[in-house]
C-alpha atoms as a PDB file:
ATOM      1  CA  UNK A   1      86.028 158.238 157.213  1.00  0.00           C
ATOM      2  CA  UNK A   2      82.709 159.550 155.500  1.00  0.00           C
ATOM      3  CA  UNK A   3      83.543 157.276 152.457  1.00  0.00           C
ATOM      4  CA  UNK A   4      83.766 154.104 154.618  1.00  0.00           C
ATOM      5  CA  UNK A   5      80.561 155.264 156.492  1.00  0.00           C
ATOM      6  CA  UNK A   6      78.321 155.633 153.582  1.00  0.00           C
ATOM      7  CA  UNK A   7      79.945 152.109 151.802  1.00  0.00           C
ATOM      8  CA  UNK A   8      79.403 150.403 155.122  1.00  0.00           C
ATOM      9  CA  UNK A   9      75.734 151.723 155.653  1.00  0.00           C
ATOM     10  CA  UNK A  10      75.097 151.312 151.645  1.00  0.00           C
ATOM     11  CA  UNK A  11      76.516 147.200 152.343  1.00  0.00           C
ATOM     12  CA  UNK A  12      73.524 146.787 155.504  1.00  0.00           C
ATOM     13  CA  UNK A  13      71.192 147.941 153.524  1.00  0.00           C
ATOM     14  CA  UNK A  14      71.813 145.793 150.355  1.00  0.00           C
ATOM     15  CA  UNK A  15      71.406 143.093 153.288  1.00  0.00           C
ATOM     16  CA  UNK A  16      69.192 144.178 155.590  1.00  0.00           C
ATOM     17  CA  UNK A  17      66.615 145.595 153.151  1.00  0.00           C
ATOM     18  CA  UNK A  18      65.721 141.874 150.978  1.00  0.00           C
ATOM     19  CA  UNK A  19      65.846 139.969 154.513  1.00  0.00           C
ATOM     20  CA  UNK A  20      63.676 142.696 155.849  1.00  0.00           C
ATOM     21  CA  UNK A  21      61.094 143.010 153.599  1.00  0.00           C
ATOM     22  CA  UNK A  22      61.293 139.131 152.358  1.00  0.00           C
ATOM     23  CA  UNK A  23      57.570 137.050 152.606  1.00  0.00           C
ATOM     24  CA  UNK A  24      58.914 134.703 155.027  1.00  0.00           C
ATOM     25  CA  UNK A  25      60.997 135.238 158.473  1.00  0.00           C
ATOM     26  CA  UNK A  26      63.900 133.222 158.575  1.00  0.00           C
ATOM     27  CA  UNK A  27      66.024 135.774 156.450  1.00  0.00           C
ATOM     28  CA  UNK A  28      65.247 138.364 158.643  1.00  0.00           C
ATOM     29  CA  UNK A  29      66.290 136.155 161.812  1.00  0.00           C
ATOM     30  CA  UNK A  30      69.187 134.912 160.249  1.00  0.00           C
ATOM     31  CA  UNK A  31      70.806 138.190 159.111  1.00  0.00           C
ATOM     32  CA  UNK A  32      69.797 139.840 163.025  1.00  0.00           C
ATOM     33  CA  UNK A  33      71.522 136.798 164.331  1.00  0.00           C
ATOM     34  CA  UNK A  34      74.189 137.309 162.571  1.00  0.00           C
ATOM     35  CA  UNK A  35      74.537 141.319 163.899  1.00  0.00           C
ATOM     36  CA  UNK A  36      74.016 139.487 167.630  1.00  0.00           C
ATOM     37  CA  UNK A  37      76.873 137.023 167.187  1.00  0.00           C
ATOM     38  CA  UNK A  38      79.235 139.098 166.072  1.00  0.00           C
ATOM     39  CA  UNK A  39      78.275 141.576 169.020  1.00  0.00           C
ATOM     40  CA  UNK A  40      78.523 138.602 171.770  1.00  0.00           C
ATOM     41  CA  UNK A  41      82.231 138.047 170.461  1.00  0.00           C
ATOM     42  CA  UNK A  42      82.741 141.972 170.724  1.00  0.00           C
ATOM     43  CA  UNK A  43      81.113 141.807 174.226  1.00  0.00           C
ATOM     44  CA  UNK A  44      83.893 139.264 175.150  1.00  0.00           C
ATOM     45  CA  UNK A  45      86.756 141.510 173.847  1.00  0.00           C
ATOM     46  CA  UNK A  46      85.168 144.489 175.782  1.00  0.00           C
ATOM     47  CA  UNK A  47      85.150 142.214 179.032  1.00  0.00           C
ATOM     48  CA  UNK A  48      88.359 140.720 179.358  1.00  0.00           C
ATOM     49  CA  UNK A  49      88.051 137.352 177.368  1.00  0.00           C
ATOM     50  CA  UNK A  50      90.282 135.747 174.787  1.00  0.00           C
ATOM     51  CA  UNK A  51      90.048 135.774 171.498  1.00  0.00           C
ATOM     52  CA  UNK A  52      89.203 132.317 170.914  1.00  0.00           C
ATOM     53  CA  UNK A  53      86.704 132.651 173.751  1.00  0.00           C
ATOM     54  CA  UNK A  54      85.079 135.596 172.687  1.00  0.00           C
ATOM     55  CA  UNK A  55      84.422 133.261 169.772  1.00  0.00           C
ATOM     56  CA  UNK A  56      82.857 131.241 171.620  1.00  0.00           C
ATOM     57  CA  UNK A  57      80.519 133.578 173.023  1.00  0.00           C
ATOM     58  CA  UNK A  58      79.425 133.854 169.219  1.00  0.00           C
ATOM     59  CA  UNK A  59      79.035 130.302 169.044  1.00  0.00           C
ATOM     60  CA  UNK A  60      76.827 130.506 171.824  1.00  0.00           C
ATOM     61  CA  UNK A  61      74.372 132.733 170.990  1.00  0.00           C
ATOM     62  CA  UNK A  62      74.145 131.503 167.378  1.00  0.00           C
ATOM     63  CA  UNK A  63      73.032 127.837 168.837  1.00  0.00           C
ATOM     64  CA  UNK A  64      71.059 129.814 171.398  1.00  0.00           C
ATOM     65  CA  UNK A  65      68.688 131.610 168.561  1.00  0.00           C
ATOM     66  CA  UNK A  66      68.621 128.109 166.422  1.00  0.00           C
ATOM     67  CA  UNK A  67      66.946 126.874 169.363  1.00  0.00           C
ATOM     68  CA  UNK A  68      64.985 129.351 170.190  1.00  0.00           C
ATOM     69  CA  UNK A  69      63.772 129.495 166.280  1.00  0.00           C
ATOM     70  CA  UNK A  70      63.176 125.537 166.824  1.00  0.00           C
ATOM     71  CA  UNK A  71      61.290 126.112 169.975  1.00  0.00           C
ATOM     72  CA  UNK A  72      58.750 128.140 168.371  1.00  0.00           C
ATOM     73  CA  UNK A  73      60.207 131.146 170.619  1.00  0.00           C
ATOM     74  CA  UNK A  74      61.258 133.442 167.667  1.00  0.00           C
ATOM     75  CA  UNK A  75      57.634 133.718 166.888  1.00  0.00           C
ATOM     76  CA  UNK A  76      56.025 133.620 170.113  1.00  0.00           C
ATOM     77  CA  UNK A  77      58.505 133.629 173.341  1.00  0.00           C
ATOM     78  CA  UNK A  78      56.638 132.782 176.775  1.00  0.00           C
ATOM     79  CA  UNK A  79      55.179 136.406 177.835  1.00  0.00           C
ATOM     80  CA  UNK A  80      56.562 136.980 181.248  1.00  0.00           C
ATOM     81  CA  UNK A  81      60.081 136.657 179.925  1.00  0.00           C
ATOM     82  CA  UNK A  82      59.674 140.092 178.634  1.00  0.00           C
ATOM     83  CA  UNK A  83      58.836 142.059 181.687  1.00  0.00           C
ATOM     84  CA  UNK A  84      61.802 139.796 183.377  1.00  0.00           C
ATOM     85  CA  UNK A  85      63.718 141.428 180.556  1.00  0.00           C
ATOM     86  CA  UNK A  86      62.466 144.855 181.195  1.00  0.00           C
ATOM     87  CA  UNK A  87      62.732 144.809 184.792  1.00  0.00           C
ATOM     88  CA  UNK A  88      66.383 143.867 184.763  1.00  0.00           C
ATOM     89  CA  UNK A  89      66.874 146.451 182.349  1.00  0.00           C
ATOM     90  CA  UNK A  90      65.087 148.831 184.230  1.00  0.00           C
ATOM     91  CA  UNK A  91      66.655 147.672 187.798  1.00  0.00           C
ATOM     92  CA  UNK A  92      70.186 146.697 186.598  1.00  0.00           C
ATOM     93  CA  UNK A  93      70.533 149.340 184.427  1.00  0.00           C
ATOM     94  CA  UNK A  94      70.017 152.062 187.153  1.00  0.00           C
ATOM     95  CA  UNK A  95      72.225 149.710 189.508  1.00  0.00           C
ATOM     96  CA  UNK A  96      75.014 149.480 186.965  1.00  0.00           C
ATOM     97  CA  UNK A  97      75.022 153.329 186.025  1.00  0.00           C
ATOM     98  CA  UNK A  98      74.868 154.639 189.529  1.00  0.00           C
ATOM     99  CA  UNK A  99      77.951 152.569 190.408  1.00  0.00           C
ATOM    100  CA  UNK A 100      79.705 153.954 187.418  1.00  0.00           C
ATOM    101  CA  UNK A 101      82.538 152.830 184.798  1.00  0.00           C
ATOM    102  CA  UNK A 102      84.629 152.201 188.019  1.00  0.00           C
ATOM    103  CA  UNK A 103      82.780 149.196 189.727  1.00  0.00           C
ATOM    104  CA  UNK A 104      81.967 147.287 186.667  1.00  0.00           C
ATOM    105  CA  UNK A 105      85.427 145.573 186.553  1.00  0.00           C
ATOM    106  CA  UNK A 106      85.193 144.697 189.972  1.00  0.00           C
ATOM    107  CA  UNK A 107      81.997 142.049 189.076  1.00  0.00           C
ATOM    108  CA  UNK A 108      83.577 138.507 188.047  1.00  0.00           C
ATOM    109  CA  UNK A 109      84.332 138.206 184.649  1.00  0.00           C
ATOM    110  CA  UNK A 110      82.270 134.908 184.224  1.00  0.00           C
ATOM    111  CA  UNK A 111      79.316 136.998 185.356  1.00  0.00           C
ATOM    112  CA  UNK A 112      79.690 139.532 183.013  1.00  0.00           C
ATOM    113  CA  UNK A 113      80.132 137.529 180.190  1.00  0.00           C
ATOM    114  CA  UNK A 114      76.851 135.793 180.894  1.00  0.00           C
ATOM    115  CA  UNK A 115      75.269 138.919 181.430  1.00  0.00           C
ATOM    116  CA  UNK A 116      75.858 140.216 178.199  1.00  0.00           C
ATOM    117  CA  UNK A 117      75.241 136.731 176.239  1.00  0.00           C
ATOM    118  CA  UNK A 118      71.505 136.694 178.195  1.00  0.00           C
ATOM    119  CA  UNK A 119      70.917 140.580 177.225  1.00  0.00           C
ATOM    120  CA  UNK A 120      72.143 140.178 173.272  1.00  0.00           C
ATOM    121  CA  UNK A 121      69.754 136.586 173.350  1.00  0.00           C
ATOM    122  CA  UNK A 122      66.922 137.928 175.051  1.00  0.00           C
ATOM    123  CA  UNK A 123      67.274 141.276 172.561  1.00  0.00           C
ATOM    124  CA  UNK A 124      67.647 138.931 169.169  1.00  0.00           C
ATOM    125  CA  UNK A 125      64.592 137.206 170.444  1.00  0.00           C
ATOM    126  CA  UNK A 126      62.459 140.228 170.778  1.00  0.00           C
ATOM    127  CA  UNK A 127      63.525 141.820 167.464  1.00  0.00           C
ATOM    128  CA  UNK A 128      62.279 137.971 166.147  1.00  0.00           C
ATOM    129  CA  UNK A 129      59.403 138.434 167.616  1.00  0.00           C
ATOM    130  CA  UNK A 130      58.528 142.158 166.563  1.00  0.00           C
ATOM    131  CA  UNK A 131      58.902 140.876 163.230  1.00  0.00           C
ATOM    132  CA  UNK A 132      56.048 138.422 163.470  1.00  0.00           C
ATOM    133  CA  UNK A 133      53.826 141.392 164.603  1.00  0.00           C
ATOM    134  CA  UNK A 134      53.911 143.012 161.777  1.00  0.00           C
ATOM    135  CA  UNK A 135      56.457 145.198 159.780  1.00  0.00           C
ATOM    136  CA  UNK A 136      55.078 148.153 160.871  1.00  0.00           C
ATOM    137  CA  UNK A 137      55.314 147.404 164.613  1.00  0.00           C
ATOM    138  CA  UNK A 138      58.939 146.711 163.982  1.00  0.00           C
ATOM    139  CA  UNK A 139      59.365 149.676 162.265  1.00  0.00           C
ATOM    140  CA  UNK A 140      58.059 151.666 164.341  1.00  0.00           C
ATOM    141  CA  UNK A 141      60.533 150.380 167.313  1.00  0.00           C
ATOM    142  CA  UNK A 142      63.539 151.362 165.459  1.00  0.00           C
ATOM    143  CA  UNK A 143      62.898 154.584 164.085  1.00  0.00           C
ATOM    144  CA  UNK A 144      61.370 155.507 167.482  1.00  0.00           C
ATOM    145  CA  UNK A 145      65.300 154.812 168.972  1.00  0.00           C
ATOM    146  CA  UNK A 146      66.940 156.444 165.882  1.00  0.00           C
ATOM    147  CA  UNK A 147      64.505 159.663 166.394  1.00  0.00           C
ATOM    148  CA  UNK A 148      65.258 159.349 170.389  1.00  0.00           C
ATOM    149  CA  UNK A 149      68.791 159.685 169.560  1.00  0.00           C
ATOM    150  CA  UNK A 150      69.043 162.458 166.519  1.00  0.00           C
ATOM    151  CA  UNK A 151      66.638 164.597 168.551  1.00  0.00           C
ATOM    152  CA  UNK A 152      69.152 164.050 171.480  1.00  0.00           C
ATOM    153  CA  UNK A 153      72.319 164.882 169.858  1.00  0.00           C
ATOM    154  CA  UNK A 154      70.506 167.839 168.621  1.00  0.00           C
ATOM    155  CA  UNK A 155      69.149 169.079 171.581  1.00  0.00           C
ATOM    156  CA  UNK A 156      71.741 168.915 173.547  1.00  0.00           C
ATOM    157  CA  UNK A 157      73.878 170.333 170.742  1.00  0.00           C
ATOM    158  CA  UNK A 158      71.353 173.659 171.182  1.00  0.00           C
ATOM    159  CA  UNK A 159      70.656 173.657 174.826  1.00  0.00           C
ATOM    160  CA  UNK A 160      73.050 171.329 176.340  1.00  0.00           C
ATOM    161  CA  UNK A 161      73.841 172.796 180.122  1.00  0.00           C
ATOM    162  CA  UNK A 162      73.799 169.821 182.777  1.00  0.00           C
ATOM    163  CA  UNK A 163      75.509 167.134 182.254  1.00  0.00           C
ATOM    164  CA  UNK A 164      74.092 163.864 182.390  1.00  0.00           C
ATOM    165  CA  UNK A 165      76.789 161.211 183.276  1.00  0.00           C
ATOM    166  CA  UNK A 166      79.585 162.977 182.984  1.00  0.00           C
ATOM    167  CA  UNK A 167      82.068 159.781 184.184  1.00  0.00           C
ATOM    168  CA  UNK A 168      80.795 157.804 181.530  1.00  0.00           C
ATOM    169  CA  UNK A 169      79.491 159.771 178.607  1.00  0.00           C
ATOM    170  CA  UNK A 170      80.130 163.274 178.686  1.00  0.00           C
ATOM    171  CA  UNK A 171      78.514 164.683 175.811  1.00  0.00           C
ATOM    172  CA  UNK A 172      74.964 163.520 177.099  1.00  0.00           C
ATOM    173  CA  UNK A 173      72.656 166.292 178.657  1.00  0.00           C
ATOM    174  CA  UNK A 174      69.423 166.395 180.459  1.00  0.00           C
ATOM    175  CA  UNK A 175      68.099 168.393 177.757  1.00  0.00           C
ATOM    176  CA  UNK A 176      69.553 166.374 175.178  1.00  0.00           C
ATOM    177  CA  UNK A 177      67.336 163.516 177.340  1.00  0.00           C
ATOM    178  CA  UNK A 178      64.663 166.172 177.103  1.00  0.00           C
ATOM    179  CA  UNK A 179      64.844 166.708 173.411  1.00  0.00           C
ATOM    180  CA  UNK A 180      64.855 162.903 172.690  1.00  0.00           C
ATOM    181  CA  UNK A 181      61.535 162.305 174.282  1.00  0.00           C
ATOM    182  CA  UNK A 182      59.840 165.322 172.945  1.00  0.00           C
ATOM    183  CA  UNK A 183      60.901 164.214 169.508  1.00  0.00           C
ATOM    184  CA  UNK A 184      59.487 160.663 170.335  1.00  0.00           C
ATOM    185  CA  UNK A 185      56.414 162.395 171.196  1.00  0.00           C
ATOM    186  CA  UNK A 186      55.838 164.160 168.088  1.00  0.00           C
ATOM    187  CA  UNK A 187      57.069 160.732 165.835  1.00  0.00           C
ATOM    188  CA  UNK A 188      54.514 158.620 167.964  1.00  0.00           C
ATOM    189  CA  UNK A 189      51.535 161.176 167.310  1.00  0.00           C
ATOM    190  CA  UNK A 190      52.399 161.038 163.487  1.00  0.00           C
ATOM    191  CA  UNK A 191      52.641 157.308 163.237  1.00  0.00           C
ATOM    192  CA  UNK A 192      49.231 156.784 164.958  1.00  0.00           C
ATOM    193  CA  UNK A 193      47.539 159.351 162.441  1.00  0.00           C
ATOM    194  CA  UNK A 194      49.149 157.440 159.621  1.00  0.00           C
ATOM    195  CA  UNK A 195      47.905 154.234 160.955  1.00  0.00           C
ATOM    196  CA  UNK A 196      44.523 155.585 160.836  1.00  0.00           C
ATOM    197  CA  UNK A 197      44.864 156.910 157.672  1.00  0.00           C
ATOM    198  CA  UNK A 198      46.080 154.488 155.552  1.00  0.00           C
ATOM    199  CA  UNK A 199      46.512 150.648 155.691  1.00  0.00           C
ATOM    200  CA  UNK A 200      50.448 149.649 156.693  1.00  0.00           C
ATOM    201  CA  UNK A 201      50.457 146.170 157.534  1.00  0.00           C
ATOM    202  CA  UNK A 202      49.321 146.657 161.286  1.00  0.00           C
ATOM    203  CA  UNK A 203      49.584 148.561 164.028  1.00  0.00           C
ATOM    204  CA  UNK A 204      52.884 150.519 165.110  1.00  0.00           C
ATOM    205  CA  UNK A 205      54.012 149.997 168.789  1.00  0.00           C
ATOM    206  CA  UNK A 206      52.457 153.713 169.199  1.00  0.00           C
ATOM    207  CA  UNK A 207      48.896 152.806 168.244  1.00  0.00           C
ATOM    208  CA  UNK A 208      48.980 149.078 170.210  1.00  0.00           C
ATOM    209  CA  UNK A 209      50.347 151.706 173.431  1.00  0.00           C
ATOM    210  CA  UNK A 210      47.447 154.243 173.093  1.00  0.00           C
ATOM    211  CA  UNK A 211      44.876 151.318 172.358  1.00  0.00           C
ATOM    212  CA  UNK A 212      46.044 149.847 175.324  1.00  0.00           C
ATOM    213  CA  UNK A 213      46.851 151.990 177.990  1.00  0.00           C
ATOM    214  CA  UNK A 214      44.947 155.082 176.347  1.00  0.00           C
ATOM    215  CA  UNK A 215      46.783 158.339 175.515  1.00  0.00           C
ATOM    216  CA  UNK A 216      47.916 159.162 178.803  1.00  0.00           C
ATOM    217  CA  UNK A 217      49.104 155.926 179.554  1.00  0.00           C
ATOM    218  CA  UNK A 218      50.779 155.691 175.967  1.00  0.00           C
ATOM    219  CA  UNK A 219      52.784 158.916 176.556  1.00  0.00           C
ATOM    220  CA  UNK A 220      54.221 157.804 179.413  1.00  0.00           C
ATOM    221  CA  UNK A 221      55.387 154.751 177.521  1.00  0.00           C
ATOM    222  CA  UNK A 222      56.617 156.543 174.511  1.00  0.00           C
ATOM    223  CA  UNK A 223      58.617 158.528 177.196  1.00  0.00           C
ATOM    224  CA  UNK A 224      59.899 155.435 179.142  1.00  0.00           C
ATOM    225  CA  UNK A 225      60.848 153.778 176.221  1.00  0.00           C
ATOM    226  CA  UNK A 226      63.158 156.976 175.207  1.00  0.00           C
ATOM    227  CA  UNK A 227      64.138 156.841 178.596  1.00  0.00           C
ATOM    228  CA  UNK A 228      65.596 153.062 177.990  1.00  0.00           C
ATOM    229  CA  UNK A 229      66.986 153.874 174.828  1.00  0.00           C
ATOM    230  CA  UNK A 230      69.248 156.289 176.618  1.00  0.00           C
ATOM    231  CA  UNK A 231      69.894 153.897 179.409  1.00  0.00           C
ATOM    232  CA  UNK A 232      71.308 151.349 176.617  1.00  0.00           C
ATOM    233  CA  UNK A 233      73.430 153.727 174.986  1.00  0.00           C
ATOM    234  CA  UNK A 234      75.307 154.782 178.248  1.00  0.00           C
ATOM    235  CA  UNK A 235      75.703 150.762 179.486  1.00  0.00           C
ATOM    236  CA  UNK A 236      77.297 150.237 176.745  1.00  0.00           C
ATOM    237  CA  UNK A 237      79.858 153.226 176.931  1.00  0.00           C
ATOM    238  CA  UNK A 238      80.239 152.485 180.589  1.00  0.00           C
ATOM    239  CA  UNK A 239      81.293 149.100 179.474  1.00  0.00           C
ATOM    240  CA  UNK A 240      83.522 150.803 176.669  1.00  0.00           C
ATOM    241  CA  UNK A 241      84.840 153.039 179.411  1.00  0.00           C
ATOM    242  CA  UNK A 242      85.490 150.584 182.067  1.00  0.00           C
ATOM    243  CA  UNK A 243      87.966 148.982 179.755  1.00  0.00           C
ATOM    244  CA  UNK A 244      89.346 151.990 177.881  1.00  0.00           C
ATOM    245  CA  UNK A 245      88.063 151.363 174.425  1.00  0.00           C
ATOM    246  CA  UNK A 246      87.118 153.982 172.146  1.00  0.00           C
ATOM    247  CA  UNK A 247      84.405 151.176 170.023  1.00  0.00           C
ATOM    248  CA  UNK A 248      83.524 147.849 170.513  1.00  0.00           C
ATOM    249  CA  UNK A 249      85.415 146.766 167.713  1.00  0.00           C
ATOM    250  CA  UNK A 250      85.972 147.672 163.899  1.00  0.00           C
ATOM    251  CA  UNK A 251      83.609 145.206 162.044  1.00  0.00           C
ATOM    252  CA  UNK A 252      82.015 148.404 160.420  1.00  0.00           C
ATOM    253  CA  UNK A 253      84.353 150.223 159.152  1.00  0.00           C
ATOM    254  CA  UNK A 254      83.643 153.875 159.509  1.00  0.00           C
ATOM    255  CA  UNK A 255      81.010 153.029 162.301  1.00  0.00           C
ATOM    256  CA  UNK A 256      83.071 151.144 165.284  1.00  0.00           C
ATOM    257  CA  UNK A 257      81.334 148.108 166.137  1.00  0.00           C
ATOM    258  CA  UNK A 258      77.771 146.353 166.119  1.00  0.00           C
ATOM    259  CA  UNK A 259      77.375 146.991 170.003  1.00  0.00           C
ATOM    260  CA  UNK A 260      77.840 150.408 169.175  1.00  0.00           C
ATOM    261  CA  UNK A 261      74.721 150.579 166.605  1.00  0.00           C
ATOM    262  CA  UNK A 262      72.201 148.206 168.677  1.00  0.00           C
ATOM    263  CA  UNK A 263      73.723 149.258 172.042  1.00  0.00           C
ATOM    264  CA  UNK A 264      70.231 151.761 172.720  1.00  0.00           C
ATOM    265  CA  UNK A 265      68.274 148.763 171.072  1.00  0.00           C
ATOM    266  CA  UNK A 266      68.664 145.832 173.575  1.00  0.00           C
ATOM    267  CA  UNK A 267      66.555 147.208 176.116  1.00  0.00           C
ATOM    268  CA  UNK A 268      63.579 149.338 174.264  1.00  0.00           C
ATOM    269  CA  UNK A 269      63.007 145.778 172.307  1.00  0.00           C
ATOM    270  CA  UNK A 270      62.051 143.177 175.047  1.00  0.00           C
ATOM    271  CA  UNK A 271      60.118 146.556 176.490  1.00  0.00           C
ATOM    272  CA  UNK A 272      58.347 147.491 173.662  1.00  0.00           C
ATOM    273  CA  UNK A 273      57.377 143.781 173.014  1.00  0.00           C
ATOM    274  CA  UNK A 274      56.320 143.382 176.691  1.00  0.00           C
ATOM    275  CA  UNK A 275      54.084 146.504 176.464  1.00  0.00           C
ATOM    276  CA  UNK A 276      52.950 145.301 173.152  1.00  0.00           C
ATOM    277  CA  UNK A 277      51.484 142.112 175.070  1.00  0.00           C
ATOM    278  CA  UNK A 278      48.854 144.271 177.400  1.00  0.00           C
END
């Protein structure tokens, strides 16, 4: 399992990295697309659909980011469809998580496909868009969910009492929630120290919060945004839960599925990009 882990992660990389860090965006768009499609046909599995429509899901949001490239949205998506974004994440997410794994296949199945196919577009569309701010504000957004979630698993691995959502994912704590935003703290401070010592391409999303909002302001972001990160993660197992599956697929070997490694990332991207905007 470790071998197919590190071969797995080593393949992304070898991908990821020359899209990443290419001088133009489309390589960058085209290999996140790609993560997205295959995640809308793994979001069909998870909710009932066939296999050929689950395909079509894919299908679906692969014409729905060539349009959105050709639309000039990838670059620059109209602003208020970010804090849309965030405050159905924000809303819906506490909605969907109070009702618990139970209620979620009660909601029609049409529904919940679209839900997912808007929350996987609207996600692709911000990570476009972070992309075109800079690489260091994109950066910054995914190390800032990576850190959330190491310093969560290890704080609640050392002081782990009260559960957090037990009925859907047991192993979270409130300290482990806790942990995750003091470690968030601590990564944001560093970053904006960096970005004042040294030239990285522009600002990270933690010096555009504290230039914008000012430090208190910008802690409570950095905070939120760990808070979203965690809300992600747990949709996505409720989902998992709801249907009895273990992954969302096995597309990575060693790793489970792509919903399972962007599942904390669909919500802290349209957010961060909104807050980016003030």
């Amino acid at each position: 399992m470790l071998g197919q882990r590190i071969v797995t992660a080593v393949v992304l990389l070898a991908l990821l990295l020359p899209a990443l860090f290419a001088p133009v965006a489309w390589p960058f768009q085209l290999f996140t697309l790609a993560l997205v499609v295959a995640a809308g046909w793994e979001w069909g599995r998870l909710n009932a659909a066939s296999f050929g429509l689950s395909l079509a899901f894919g299908a679906v949001l692969a014409v729905a980011g060539v349009a959105a490239v050709a639309l000039g949205w990838a670059a620059q998506a109209p602003g208020p469809a970010w804090w849309l974004a965030a405050l159905g994440w924000v809303a819906g997410g506490a909605f969907a998580l109070r009702r618990g794994p139970v209620a979620w296949p009660r909601l029609p199945a049409p529904g919940r496909w679209a839900l997912g196919l808007v929350l996987l577009w609207t996600a692709w569309l911000a990570i476009a868009q972070a992309r075109t701010l800079g690489l260091n504000f994109l950066l910054s957004i995914f190390v800032l969910v990576w850190v959330a979630d190491i310093a969560a698993y290890a704080g609640g691995r050392a002081f782990g009492r009260r559960k957090l959502a037990p009925t859907i994912s047991p192993g979270k704590s409130w300290e482990g929630v806790a942990s995750g935003m003091v470690g968030v703290c601590l990564l944001a401070l560093a970053w904006t120290a960096a970005d004042r010592a040294w030239e990285l391409g522009g600002p990270s999303l933690f010096t555009r919060l504290v230039e914008a909002l000012g430090w208190v302001g910008a802690v409570i972001a950095w905070v939120g945004l760990t808070g979203m990160s965690v809300v992600g993660d747990l949709a996505e197992s409720l989902v998992k839960r709801a249907c009895g599956a273990k992954d969302s697929s096995r597309l990575l070997p060693g790793h489970g599925g792509v919903l399972d490694r962007v599942d904390a990332l669909l919500p802290v991207f349209p957010l961060a990009v909104a807050l980016a905007s003030l």
